[in-house]
PDB file of N, CA and C in Angstrom:
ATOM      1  N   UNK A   1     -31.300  48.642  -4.818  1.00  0.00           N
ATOM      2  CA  UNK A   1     -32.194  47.662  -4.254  1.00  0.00           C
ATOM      3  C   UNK A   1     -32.707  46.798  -5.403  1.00  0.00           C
ATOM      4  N   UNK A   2     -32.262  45.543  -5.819  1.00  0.00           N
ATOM      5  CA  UNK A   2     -32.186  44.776  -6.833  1.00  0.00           C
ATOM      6  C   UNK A   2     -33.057  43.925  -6.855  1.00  0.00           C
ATOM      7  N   UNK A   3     -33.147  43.440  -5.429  1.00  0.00           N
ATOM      8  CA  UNK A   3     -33.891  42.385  -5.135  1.00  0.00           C
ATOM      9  C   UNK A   3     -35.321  42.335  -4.777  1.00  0.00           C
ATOM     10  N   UNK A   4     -35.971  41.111  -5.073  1.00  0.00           N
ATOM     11  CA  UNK A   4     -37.287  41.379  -4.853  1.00  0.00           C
ATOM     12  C   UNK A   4     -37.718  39.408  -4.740  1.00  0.00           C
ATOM     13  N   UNK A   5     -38.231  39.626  -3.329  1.00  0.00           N
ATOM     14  CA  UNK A   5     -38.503  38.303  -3.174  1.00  0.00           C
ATOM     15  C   UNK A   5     -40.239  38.047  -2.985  1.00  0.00           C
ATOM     16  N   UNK A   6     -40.494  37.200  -3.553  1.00  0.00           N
ATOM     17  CA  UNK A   6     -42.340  36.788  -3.216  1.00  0.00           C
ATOM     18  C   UNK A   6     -42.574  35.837  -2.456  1.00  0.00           C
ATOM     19  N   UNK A   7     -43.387  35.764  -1.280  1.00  0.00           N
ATOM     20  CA  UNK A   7     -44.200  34.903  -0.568  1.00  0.00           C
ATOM     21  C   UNK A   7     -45.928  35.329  -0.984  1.00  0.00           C
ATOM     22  N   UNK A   8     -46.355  34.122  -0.896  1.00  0.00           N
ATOM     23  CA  UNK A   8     -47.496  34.214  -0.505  1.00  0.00           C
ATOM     24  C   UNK A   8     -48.342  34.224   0.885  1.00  0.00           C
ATOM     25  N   UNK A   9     -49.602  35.004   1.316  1.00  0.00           N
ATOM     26  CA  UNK A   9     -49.550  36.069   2.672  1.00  0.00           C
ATOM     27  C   UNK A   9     -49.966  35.002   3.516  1.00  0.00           C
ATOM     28  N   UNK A  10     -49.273  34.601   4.520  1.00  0.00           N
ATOM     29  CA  UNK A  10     -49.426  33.750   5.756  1.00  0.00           C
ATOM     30  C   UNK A  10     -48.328  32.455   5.286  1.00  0.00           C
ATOM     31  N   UNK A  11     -47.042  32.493   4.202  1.00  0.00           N
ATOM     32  CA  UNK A  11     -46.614  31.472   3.947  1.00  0.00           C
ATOM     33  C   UNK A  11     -45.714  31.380   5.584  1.00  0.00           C
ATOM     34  N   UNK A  12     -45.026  30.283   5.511  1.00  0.00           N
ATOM     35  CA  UNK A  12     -43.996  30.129   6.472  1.00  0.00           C
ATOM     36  C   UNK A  12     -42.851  29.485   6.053  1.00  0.00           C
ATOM     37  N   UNK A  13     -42.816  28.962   4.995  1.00  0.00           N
ATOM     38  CA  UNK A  13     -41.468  28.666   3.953  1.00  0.00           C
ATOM     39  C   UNK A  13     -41.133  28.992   2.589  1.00  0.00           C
ATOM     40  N   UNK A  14     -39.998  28.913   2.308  1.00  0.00           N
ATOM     41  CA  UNK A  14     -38.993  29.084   2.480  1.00  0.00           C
ATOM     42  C   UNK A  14     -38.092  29.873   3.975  1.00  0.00           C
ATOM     43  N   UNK A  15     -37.070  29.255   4.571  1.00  0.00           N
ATOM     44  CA  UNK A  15     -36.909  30.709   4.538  1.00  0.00           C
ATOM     45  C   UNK A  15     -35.921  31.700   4.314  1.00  0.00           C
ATOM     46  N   UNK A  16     -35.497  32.255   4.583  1.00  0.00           N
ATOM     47  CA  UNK A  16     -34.808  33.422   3.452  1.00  0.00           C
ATOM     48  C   UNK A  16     -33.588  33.802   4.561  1.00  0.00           C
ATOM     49  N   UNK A  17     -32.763  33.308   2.935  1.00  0.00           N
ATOM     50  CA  UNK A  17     -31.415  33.481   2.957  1.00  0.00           C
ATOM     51  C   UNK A  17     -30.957  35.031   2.341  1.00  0.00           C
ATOM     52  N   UNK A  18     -30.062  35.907   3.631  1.00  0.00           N
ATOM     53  CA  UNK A  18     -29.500  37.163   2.836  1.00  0.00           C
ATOM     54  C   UNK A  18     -28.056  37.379   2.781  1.00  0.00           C
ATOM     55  N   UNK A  19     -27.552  37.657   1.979  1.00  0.00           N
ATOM     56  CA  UNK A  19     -26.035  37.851   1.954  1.00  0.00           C
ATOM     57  C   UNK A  19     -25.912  39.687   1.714  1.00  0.00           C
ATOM     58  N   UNK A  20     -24.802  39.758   2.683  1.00  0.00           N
ATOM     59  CA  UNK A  20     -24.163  41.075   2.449  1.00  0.00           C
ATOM     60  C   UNK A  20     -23.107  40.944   1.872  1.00  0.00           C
ATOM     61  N   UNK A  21     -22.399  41.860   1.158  1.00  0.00           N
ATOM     62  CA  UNK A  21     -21.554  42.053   0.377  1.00  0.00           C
ATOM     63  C   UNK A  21     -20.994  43.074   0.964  1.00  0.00           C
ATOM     64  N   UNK A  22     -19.503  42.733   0.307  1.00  0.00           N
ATOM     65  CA  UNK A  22     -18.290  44.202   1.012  1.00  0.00           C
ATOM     66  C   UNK A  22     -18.336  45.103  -0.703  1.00  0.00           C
ATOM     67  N   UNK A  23     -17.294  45.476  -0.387  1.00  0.00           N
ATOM     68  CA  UNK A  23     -17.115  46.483  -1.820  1.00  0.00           C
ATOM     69  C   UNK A  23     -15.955  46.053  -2.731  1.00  0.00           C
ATOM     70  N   UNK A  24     -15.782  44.231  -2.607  1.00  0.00           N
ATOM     71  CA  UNK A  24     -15.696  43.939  -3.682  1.00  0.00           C
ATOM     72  C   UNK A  24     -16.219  42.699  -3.887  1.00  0.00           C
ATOM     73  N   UNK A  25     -17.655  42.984  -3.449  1.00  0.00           N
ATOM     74  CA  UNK A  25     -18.794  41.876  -4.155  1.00  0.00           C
ATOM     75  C   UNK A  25     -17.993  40.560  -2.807  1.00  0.00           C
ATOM     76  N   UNK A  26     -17.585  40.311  -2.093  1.00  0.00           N
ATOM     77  CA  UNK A  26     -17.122  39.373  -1.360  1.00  0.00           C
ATOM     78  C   UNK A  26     -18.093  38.797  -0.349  1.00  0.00           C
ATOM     79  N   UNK A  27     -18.779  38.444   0.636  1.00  0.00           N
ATOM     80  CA  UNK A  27     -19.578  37.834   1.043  1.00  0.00           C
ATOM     81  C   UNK A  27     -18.801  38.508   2.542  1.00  0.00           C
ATOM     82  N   UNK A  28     -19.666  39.231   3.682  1.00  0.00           N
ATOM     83  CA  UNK A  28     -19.380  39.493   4.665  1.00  0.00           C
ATOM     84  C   UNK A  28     -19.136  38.482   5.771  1.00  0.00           C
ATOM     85  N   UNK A  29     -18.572  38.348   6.844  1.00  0.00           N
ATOM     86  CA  UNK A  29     -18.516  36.691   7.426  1.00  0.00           C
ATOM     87  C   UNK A  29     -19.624  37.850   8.473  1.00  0.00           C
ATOM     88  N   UNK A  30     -20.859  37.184   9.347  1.00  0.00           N
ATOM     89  CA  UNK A  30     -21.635  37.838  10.311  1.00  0.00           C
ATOM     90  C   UNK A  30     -21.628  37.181  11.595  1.00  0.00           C
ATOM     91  N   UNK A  31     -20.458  36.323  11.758  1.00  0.00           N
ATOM     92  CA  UNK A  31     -20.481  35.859  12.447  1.00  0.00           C
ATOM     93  C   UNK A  31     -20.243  36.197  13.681  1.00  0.00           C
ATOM     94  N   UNK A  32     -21.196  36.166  14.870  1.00  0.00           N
ATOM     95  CA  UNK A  32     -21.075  36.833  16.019  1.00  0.00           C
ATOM     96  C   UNK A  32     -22.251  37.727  16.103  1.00  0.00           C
ATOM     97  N   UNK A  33     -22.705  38.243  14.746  1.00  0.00           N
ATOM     98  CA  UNK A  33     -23.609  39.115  14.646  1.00  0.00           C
ATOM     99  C   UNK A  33     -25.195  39.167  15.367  1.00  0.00           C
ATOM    100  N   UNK A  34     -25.733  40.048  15.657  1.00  0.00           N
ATOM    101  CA  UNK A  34     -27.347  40.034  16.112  1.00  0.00           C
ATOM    102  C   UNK A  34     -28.039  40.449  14.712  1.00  0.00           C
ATOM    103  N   UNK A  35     -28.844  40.033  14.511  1.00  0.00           N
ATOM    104  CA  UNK A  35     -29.897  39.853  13.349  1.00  0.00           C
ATOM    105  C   UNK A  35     -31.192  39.905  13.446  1.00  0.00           C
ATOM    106  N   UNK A  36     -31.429  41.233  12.696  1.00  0.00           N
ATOM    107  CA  UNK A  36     -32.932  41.766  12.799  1.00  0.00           C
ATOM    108  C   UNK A  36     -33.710  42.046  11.439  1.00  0.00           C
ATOM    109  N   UNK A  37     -35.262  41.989  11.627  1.00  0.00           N
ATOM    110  CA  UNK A  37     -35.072  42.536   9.884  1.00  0.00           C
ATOM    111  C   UNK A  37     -36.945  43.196  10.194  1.00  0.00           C
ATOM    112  N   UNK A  38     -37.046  44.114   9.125  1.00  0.00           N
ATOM    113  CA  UNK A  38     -38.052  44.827   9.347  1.00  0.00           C
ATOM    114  C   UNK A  38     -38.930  45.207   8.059  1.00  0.00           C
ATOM    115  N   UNK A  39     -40.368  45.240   7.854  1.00  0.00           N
ATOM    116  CA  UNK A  39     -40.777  45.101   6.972  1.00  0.00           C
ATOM    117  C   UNK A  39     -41.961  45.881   6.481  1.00  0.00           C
ATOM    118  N   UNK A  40     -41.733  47.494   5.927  1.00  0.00           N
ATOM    119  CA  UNK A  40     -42.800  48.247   5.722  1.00  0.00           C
ATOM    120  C   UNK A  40     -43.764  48.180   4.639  1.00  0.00           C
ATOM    121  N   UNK A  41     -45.069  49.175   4.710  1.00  0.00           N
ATOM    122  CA  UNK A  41     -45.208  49.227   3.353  1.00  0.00           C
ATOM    123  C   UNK A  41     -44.416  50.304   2.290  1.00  0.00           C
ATOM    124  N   UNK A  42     -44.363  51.692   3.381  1.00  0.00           N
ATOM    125  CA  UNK A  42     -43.250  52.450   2.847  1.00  0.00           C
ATOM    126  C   UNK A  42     -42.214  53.245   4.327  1.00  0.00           C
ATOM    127  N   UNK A  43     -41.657  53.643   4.191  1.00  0.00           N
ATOM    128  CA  UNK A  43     -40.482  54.460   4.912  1.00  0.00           C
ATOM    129  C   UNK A  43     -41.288  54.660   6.658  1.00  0.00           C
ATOM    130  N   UNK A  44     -42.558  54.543   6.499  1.00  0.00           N
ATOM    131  CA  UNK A  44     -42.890  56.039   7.237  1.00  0.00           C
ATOM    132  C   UNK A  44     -43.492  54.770   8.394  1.00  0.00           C
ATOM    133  N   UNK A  45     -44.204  53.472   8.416  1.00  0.00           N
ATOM    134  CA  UNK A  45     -44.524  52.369   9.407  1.00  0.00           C
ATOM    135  C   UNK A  45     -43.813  50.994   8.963  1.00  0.00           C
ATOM    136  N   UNK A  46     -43.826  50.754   9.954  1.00  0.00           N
ATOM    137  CA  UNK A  46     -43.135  48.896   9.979  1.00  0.00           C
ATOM    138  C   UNK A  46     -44.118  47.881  10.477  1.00  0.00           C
ATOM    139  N   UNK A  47     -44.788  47.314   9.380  1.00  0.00           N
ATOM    140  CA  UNK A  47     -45.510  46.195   9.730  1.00  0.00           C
ATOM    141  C   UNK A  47     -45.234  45.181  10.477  1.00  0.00           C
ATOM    142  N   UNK A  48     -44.147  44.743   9.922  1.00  0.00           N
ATOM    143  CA  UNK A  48     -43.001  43.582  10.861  1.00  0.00           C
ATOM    144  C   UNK A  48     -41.722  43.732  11.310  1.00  0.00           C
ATOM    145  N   UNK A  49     -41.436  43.764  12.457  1.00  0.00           N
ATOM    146  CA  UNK A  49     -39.948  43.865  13.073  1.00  0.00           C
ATOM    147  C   UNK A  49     -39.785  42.581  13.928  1.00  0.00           C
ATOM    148  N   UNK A  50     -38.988  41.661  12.767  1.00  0.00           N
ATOM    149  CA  UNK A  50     -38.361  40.202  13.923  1.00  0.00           C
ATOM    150  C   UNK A  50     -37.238  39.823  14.101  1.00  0.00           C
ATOM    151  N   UNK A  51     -36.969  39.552  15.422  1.00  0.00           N
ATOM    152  CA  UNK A  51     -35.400  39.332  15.565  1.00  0.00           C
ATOM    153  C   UNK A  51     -35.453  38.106  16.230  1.00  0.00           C
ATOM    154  N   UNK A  52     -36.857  37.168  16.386  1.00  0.00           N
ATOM    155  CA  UNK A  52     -36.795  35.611  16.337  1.00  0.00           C
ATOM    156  C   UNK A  52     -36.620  35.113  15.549  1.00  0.00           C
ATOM    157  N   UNK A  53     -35.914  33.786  15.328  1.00  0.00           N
ATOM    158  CA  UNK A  53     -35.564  33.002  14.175  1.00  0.00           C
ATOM    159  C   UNK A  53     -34.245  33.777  12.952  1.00  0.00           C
ATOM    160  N   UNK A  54     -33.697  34.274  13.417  1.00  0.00           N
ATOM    161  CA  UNK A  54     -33.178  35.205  12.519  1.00  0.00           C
ATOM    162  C   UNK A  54     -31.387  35.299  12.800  1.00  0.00           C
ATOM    163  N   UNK A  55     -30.767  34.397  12.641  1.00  0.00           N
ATOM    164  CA  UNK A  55     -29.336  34.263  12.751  1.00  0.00           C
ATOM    165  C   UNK A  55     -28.391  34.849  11.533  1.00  0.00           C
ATOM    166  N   UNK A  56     -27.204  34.531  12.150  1.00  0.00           N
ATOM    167  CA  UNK A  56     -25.877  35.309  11.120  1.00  0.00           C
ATOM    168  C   UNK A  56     -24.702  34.368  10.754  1.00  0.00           C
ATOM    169  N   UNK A  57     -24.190  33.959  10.218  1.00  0.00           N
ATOM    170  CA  UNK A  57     -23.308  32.886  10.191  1.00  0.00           C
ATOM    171  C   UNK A  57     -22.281  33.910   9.284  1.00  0.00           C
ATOM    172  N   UNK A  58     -21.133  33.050   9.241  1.00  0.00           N
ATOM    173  CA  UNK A  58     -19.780  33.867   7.792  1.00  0.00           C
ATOM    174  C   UNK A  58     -20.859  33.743   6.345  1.00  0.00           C
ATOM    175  N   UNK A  59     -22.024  33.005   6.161  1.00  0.00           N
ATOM    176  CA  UNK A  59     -22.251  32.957   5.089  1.00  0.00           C
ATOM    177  C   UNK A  59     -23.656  33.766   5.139  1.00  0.00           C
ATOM    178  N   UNK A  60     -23.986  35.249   5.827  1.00  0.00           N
ATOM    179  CA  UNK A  60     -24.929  35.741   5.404  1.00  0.00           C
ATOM    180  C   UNK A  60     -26.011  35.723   6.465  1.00  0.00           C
ATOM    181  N   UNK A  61     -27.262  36.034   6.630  1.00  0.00           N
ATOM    182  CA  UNK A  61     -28.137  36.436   7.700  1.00  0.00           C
ATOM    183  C   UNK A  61     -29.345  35.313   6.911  1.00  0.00           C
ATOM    184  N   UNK A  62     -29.694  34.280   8.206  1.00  0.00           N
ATOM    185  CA  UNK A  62     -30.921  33.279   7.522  1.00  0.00           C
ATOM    186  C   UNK A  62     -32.201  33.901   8.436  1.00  0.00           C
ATOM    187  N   UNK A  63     -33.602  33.869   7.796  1.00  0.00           N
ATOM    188  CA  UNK A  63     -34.685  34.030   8.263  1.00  0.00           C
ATOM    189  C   UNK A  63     -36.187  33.233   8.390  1.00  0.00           C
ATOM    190  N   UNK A  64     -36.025  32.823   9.491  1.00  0.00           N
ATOM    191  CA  UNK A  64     -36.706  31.582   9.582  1.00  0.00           C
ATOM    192  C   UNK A  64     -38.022  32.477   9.628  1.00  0.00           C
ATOM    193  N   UNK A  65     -39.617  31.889   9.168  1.00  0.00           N
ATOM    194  CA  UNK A  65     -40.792  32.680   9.291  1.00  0.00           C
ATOM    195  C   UNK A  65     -41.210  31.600  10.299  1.00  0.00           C
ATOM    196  N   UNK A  66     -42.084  32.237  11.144  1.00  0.00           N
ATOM    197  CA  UNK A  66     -42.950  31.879  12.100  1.00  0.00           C
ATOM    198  C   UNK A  66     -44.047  31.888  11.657  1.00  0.00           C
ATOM    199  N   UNK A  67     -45.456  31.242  11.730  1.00  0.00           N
ATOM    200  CA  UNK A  67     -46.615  31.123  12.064  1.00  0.00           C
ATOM    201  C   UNK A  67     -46.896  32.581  12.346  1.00  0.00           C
ATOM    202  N   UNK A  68     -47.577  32.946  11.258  1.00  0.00           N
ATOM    203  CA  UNK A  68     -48.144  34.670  11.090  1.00  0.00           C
ATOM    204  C   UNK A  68     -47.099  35.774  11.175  1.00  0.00           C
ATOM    205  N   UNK A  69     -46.040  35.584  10.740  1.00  0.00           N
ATOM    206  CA  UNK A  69     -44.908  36.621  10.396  1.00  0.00           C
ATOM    207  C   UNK A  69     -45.861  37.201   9.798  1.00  0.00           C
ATOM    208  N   UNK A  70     -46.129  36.135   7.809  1.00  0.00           N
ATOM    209  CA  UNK A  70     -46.104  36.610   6.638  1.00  0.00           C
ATOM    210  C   UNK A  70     -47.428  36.501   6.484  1.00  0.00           C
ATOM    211  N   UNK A  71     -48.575  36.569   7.656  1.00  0.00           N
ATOM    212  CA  UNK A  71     -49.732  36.667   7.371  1.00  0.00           C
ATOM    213  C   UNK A  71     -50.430  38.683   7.104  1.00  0.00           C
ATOM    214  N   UNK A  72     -49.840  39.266   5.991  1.00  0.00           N
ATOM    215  CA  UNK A  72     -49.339  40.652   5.633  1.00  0.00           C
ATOM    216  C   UNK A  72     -50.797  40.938   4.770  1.00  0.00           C
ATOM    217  N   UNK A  73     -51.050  42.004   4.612  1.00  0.00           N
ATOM    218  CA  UNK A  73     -52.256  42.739   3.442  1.00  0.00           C
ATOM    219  C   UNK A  73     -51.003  42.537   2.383  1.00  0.00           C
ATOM    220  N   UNK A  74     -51.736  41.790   1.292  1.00  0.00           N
ATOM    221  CA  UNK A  74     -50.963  41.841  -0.143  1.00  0.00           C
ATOM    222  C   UNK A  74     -50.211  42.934  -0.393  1.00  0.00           C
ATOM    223  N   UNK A  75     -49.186  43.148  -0.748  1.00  0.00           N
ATOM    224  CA  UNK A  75     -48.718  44.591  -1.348  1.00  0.00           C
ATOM    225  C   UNK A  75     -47.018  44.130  -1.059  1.00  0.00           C
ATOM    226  N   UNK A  76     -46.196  45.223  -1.607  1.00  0.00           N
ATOM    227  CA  UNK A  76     -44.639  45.205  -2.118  1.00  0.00           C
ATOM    228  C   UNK A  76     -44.405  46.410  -0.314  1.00  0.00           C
ATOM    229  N   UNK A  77     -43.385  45.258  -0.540  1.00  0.00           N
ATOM    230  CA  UNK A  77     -43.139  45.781   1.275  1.00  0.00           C
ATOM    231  C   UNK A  77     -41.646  46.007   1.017  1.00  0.00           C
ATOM    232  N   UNK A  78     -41.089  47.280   1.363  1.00  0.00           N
ATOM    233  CA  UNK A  78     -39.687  47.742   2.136  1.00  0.00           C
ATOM    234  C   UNK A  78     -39.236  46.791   2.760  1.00  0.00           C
ATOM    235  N   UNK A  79     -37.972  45.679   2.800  1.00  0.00           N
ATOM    236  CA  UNK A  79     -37.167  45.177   3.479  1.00  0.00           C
ATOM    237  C   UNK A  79     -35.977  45.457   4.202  1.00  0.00           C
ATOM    238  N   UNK A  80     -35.783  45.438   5.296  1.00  0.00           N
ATOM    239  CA  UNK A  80     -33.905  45.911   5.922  1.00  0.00           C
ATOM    240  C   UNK A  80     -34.011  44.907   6.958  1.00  0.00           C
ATOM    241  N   UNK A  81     -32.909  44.230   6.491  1.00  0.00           N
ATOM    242  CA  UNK A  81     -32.102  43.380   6.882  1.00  0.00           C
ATOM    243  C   UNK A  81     -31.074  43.961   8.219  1.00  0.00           C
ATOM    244  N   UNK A  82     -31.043  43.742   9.235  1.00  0.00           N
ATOM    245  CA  UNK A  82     -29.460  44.654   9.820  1.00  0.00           C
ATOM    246  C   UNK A  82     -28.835  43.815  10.819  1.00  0.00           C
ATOM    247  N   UNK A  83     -27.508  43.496  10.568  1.00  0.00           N
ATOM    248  CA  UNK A  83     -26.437  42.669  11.402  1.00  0.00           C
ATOM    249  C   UNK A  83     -25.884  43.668  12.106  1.00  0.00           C
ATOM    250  N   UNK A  84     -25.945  43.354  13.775  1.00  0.00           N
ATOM    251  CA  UNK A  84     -24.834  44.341  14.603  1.00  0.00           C
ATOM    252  C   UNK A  84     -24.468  43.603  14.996  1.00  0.00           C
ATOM    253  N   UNK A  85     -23.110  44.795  15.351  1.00  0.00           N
ATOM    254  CA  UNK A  85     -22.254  43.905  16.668  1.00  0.00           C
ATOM    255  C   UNK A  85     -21.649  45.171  17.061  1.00  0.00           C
ATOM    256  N   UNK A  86     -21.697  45.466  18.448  1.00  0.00           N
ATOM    257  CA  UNK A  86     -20.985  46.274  18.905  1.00  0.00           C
ATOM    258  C   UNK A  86     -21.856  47.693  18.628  1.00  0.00           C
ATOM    259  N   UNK A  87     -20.894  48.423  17.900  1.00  0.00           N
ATOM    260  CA  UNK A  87     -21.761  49.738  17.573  1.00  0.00           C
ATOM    261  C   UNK A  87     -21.663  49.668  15.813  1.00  0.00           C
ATOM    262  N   UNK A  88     -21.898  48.652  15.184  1.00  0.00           N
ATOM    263  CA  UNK A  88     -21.501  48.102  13.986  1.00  0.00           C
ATOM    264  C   UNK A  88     -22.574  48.028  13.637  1.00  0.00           C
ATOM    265  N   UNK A  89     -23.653  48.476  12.639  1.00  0.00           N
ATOM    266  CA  UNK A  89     -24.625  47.706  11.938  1.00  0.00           C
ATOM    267  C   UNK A  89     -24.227  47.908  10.369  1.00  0.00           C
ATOM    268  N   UNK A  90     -24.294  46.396   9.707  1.00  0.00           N
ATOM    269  CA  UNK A  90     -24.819  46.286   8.487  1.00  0.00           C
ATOM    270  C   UNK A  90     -26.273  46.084   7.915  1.00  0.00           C
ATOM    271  N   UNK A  91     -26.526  47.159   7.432  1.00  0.00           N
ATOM    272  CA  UNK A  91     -27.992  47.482   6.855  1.00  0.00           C
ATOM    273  C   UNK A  91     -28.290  47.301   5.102  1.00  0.00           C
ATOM    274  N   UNK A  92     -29.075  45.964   5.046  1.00  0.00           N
ATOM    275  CA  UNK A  92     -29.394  45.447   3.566  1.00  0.00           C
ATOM    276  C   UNK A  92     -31.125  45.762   3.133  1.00  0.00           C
ATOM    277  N   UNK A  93     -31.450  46.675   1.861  1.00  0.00           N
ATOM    278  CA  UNK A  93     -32.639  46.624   1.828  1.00  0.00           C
ATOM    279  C   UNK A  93     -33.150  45.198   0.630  1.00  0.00           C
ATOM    280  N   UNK A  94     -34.037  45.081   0.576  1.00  0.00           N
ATOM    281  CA  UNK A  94     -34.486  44.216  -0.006  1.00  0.00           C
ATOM    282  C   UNK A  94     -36.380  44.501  -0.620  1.00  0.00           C
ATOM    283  N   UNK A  95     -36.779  44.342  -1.841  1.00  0.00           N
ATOM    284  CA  UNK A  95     -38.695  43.973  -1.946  1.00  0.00           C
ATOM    285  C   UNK A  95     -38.934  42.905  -1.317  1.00  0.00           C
ATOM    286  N   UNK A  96     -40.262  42.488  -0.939  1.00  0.00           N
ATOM    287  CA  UNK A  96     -40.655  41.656  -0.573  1.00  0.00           C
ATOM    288  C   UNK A  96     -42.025  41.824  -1.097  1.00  0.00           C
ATOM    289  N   UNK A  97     -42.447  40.726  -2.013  1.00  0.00           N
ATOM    290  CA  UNK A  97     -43.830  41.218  -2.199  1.00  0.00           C
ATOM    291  C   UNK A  97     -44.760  39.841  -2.052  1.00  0.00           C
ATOM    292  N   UNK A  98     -46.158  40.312  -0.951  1.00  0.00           N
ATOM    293  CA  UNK A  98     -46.887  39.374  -0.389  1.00  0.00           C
ATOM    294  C   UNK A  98     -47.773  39.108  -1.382  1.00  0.00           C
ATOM    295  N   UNK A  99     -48.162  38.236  -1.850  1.00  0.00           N
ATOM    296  CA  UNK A  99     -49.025  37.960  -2.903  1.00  0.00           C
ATOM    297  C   UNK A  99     -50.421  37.636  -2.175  1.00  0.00           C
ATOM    298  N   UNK A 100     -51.694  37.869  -2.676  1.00  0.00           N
ATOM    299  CA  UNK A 100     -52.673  37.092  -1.986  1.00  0.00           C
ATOM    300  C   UNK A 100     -52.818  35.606  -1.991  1.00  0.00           C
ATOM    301  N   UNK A 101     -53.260  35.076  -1.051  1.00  0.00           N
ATOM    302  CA  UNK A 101     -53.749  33.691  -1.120  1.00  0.00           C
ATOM    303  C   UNK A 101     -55.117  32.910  -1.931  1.00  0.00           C
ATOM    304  N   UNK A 102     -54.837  32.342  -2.730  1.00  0.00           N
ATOM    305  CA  UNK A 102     -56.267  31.781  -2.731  1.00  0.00           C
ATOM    306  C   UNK A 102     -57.022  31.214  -1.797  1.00  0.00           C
ATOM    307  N   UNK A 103     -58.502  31.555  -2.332  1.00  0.00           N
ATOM    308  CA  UNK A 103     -59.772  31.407  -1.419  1.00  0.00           C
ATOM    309  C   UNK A 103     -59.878  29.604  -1.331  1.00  0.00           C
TER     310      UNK A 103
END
């Protein structure tokens, strides 16, 4: 888990581009895919689970934020990403860390 992306808490842009990879670093095509993604503080609750705004193309899984997705308590949040199809899921973790806002 390499990655580690920052928003600040209630942002709504960027929004976030994920690529899966095969096992030789190649770019998965997801096309067709359903796209979900979920966002703890650790293993055990999920603060956010959205599967609005959240598509799959050959080039990777995009995530559009809504108006209070990323309105989160500051802190480094568990990311998974997961493309299905069928009885198929590809599962990507990712950091995500909410920064506070200034007053």
């Amino acid at each position: 888990m390499a990655t580690s992306i920052e928003y600040v808490a209630g942002a709504e842009r960027p929004a976030l581009t994920i690529e899966f990879l095969d096992e030789d670093n190649a770019v998965i095509d997801l096309t067709g895919f359903t796209g979900s993604v979920k966002l703890g503080l650790d293993t055990t609750t999920t603060a956010l689970t959205k599967s609005t705004g959240v598509s799959c193309s050959s080039t990777g899984m995009s995530i559009a934020w809504a108006a209070g997705d990323l309105a989160l308590t500051p802190g480094t949040y568990l990311g998974e990403a997961i493309a299905t199809a069928s009885s198929l899921d590809y599962r990507r973790q990712f950091t995500l860390v909410i920064l506070p806002a200034l007053a």
